[in-house]
N, C-alpha and C. Protein backbone atom coordinates (compact mmCIF):
# COMPACT_ATOMS: atom_id res chain seq x y z
N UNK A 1 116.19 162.24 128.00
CA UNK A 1 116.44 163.67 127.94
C UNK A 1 117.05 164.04 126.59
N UNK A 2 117.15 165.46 126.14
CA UNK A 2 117.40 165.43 124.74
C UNK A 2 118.98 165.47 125.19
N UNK A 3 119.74 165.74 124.18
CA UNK A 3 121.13 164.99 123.86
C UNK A 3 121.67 166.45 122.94
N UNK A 4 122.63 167.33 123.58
CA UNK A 4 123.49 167.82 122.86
C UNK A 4 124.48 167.51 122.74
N UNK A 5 125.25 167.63 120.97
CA UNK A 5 126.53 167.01 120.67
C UNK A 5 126.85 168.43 119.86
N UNK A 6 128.46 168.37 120.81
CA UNK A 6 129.09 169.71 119.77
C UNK A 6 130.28 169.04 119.69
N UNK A 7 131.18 170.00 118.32
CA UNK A 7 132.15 169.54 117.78
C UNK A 7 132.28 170.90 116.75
N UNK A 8 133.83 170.94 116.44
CA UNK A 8 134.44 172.41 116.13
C UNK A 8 135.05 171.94 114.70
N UNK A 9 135.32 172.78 113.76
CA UNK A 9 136.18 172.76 112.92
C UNK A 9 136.89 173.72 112.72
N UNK A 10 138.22 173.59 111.85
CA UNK A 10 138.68 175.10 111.54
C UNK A 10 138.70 175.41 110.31
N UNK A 11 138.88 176.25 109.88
CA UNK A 11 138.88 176.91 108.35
C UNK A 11 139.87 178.26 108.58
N UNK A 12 141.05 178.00 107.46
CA UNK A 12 141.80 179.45 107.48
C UNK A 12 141.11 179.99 106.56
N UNK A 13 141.10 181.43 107.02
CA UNK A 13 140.80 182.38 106.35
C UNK A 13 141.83 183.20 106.03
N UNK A 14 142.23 183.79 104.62
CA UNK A 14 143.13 184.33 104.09
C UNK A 14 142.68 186.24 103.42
N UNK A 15 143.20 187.13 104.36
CA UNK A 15 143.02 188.05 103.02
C UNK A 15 144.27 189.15 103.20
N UNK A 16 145.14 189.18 102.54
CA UNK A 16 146.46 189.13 101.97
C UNK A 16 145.87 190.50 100.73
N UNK A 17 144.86 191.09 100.63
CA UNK A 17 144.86 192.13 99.67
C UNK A 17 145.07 193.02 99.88
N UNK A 18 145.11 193.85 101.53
CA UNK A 18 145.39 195.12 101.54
C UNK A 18 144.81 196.29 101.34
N UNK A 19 142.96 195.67 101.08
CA UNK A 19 142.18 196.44 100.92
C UNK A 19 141.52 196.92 101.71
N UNK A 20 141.09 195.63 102.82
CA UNK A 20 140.63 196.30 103.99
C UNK A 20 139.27 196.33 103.77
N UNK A 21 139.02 195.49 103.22
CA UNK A 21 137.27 195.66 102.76
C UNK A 21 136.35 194.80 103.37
N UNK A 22 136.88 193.96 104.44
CA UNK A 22 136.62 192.88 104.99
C UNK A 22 136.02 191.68 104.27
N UNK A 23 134.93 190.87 105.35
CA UNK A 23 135.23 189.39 104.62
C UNK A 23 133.65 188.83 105.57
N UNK A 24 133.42 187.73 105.22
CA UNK A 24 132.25 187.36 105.84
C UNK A 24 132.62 185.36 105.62
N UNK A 25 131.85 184.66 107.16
CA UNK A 25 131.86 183.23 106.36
C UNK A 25 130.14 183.01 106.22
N UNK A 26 130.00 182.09 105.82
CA UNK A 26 128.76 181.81 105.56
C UNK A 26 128.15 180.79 105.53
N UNK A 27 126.75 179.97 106.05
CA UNK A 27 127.16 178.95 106.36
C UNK A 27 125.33 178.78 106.09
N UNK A 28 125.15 177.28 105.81
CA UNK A 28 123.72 177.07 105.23
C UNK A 28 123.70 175.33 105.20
N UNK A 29 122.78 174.72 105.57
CA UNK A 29 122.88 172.93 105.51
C UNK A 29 121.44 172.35 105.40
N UNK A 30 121.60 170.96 104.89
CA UNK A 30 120.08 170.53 104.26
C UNK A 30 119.88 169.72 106.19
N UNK A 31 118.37 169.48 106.19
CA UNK A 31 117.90 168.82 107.05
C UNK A 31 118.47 167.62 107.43
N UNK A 32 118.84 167.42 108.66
CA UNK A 32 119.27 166.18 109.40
C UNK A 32 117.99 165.32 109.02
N UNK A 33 118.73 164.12 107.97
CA UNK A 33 117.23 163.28 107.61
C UNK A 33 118.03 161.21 107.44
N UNK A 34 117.07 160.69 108.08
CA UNK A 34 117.56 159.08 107.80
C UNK A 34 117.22 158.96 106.62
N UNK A 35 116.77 159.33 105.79
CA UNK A 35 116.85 159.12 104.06
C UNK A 35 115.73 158.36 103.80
N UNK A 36 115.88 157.27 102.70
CA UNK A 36 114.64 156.53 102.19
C UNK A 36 113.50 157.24 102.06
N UNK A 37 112.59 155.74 102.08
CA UNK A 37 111.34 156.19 100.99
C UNK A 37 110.02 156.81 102.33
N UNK A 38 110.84 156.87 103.78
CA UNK A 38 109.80 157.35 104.74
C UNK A 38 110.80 157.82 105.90
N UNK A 39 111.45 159.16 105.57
CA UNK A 39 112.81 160.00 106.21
C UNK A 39 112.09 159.87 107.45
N UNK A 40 113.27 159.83 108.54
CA UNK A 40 112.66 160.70 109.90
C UNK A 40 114.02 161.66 109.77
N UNK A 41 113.21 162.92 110.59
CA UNK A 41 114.12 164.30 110.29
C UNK A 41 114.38 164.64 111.51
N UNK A 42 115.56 165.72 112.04
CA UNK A 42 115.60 166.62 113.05
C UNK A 42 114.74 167.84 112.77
N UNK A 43 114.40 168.60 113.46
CA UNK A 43 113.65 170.12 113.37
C UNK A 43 114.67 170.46 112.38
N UNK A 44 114.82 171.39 111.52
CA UNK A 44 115.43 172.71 110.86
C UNK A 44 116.34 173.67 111.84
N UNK A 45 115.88 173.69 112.56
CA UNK A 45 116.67 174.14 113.85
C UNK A 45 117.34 173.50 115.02
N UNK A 46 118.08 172.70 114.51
CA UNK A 46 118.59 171.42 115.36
C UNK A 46 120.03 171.48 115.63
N UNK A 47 120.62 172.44 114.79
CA UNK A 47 122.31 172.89 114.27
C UNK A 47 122.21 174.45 114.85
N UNK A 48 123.28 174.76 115.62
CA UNK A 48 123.20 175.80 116.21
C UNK A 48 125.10 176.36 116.18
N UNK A 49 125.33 177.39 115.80
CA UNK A 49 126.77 177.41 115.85
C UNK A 49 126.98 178.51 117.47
N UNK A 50 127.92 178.09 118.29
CA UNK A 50 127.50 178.33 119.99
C UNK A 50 128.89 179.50 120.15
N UNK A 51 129.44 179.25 119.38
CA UNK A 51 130.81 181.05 119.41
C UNK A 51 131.60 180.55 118.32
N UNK A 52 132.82 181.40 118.20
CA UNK A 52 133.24 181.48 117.17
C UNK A 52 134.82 182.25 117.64
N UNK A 53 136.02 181.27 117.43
CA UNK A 53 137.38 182.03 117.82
C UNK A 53 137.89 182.48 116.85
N UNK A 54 138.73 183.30 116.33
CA UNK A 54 139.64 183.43 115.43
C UNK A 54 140.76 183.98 116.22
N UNK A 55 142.22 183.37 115.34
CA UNK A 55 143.60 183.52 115.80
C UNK A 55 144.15 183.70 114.78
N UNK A 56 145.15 184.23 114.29
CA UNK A 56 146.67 184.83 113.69
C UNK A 56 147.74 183.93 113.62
N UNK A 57 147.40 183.26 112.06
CA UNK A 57 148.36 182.23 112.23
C UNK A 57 150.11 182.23 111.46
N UNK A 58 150.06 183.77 111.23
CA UNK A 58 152.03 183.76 111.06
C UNK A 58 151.42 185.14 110.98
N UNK A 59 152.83 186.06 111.35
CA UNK A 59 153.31 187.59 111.03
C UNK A 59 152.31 188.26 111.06
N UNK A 60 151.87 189.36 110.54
CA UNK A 60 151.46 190.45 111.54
C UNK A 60 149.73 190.59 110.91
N UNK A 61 148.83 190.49 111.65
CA UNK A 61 147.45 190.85 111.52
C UNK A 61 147.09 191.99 111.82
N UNK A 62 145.62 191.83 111.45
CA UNK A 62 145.02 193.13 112.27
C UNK A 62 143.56 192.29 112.00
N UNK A 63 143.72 192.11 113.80
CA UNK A 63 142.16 190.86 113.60
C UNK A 63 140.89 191.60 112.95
N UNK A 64 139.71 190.42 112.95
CA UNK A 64 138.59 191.10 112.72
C UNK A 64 138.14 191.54 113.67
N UNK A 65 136.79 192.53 113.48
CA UNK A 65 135.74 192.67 114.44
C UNK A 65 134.79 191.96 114.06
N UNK A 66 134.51 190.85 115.01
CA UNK A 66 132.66 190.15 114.34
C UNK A 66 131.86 190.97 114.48
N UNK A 67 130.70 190.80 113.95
CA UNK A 67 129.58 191.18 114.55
C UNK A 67 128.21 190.57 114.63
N UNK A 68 128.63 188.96 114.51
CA UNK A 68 127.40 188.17 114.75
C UNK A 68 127.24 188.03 116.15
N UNK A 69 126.10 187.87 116.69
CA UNK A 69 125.29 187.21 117.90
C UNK A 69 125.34 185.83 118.11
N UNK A 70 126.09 185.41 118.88
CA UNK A 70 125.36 183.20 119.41
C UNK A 70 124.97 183.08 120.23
N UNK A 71 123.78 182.30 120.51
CA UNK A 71 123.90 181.24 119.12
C UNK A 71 123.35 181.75 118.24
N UNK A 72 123.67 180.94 116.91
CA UNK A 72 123.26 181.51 115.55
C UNK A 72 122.88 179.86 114.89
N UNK A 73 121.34 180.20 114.67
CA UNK A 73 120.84 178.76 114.05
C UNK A 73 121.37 178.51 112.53
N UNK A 74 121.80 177.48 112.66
CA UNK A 74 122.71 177.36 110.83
C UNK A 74 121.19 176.71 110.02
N UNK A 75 120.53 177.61 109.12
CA UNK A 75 119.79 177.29 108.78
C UNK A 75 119.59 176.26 107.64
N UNK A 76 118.39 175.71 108.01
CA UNK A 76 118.48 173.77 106.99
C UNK A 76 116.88 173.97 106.67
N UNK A 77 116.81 173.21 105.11
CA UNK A 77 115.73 172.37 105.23
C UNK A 77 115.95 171.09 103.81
N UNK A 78 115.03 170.65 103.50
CA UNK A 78 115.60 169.68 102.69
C UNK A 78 116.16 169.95 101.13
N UNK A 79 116.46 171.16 100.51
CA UNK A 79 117.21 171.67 99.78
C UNK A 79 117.72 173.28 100.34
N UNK A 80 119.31 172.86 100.78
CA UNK A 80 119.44 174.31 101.86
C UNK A 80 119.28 175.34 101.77
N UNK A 81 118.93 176.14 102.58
CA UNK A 81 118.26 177.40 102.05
C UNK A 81 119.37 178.86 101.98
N UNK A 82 119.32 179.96 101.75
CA UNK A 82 120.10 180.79 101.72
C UNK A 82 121.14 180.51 102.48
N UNK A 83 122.19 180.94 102.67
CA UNK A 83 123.41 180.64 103.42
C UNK A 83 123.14 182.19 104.44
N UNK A 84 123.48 182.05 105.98
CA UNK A 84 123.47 183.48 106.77
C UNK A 84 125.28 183.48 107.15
N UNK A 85 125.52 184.49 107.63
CA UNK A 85 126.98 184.97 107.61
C UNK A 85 126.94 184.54 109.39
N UNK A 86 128.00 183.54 109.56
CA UNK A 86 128.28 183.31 110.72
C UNK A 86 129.97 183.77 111.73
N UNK A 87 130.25 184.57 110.94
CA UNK A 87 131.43 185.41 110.97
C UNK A 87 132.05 186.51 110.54
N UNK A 88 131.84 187.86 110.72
CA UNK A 88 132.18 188.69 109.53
C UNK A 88 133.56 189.41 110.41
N UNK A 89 134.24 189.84 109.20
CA UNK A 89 135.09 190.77 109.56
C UNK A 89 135.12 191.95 108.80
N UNK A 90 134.60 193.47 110.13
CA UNK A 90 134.20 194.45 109.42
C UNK A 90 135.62 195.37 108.66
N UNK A 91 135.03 196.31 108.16
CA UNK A 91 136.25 197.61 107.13
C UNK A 91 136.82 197.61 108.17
N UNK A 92 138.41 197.05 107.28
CA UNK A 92 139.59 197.83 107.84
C UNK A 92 139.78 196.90 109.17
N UNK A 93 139.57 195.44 109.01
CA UNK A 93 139.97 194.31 110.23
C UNK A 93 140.03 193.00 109.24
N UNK A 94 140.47 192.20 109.72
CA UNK A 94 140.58 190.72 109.64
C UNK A 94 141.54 190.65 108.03
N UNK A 95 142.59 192.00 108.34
CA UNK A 95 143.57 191.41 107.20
C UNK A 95 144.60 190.58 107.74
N UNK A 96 145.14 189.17 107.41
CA UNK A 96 146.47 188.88 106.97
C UNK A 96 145.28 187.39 107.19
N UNK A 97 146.32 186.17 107.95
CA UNK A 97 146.06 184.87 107.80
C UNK A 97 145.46 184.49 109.12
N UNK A 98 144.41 184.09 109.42
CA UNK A 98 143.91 183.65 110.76
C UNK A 98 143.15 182.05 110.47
N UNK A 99 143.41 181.18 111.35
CA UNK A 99 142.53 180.13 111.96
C UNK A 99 141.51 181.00 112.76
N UNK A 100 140.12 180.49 112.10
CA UNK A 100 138.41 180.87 112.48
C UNK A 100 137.99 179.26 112.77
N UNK A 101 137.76 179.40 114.24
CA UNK A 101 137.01 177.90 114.60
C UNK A 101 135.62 177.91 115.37
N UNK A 102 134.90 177.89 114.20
CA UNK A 102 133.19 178.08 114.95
C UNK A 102 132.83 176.66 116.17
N UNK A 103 132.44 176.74 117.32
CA UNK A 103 131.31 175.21 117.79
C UNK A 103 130.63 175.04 117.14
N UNK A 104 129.92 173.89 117.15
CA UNK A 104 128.33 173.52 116.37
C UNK A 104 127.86 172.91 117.29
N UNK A 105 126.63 173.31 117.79
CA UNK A 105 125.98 172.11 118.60
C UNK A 105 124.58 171.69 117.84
N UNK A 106 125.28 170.23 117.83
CA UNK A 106 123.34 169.61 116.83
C UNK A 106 122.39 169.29 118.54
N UNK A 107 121.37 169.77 118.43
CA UNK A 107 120.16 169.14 119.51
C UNK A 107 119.57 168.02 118.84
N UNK A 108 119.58 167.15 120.01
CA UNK A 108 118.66 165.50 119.31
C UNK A 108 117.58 165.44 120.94
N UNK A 109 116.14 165.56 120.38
CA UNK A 109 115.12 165.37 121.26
C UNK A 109 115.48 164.07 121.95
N UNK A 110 114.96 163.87 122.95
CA UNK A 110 114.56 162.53 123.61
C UNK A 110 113.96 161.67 122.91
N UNK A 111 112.63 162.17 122.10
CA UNK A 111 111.81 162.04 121.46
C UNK A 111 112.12 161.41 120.02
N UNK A 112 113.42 161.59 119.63
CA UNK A 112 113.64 161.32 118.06
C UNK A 112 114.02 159.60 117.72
N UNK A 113 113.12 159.22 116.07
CA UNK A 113 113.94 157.86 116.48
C UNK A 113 114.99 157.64 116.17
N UNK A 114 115.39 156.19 116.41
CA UNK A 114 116.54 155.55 116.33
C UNK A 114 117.00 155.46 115.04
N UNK A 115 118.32 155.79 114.53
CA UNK A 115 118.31 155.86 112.97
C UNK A 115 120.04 156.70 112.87
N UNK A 116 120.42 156.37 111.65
CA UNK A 116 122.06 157.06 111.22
C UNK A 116 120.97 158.59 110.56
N UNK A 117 121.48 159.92 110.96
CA UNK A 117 120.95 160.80 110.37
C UNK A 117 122.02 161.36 110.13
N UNK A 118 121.62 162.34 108.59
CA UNK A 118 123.13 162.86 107.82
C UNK A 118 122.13 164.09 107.26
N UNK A 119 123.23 164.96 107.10
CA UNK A 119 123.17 166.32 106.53
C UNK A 119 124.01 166.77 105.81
N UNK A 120 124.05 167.89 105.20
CA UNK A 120 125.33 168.73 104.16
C UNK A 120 125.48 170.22 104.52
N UNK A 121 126.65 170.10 105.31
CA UNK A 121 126.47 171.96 105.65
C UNK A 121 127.57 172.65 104.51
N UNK A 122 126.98 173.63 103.79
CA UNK A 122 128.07 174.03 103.06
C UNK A 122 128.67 175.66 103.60
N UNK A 123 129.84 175.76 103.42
CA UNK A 123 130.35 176.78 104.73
C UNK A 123 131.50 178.08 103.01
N UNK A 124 130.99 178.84 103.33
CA UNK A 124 131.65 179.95 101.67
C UNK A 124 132.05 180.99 102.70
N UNK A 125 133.18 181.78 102.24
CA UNK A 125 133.53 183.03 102.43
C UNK A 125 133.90 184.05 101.38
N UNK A 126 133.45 184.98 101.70
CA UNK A 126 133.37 186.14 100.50
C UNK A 126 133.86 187.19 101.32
N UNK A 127 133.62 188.39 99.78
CA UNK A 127 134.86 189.65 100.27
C UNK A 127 133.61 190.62 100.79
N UNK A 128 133.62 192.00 101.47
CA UNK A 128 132.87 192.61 101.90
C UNK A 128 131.95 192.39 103.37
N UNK A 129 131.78 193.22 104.41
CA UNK A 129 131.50 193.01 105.40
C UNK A 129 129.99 192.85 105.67
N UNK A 130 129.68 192.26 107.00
CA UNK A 130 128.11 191.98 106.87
C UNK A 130 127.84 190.39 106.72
């Protein structure tokens, strides 16, 4: 049967400007591949991010509002492709200091072979909402 594996990280997010202009994370990764001179790969769509918490980690916030949908496929292929926003916080939310902890769930077919498979997800946050 295929095989889901999830696992969380956190990332603080900081915005301390007072502008209120919000903030976005962003998130983009190369293909789950065993490497060498004859790769076996996961689909491109194999990485899925399944919700997304954020918390207030000292003195006084004013959380975000998201407005992404999950799941949200973290998109891959073998040089990663655009990065999509897997968290935003719209005008006039997500000022002061919060812990943001997305799930990830990778899908592995039944079907896939046997092999160490590795990827690179690279995860950016910027200013402005969306």
């Amino acid at each position: 049967t295929d095989q889901n594996v999830t696992d969380t990280i956190t990332i603080d997010a900081q915005d301390n400007t007072g502008s209120g202009g919000g903030w976005k994370l962003q998130v983009t990764s190369t293909t789950f591949s065993t490497g060498g001179a004859t790769p076996k790969t996961l689909a491109t769509t194999a990485t899925a991010i399944t919700g997304v918490t954020s918390i207030c980690d000292a003195g006084t916030c004013t959380a975000p509002t998201n407005g992404v949908t999950y799941p949200l496929t973290v998109p891959a292929d073998g040089t990663a492709p655009a990065a999509v926003s897997f968290f935003t916080s719209a005008v006039n939310t997500g000022m002061g200091d919060f812990t943001i902890t997305p799930t990830f769930r990778v899908t592995v077919p039944a079907n896939t072979y046997a092999g160490t498979y590795t990827s690179t997800m690279s995860i950016t946050i910027a200013s402005g909402p969306s």
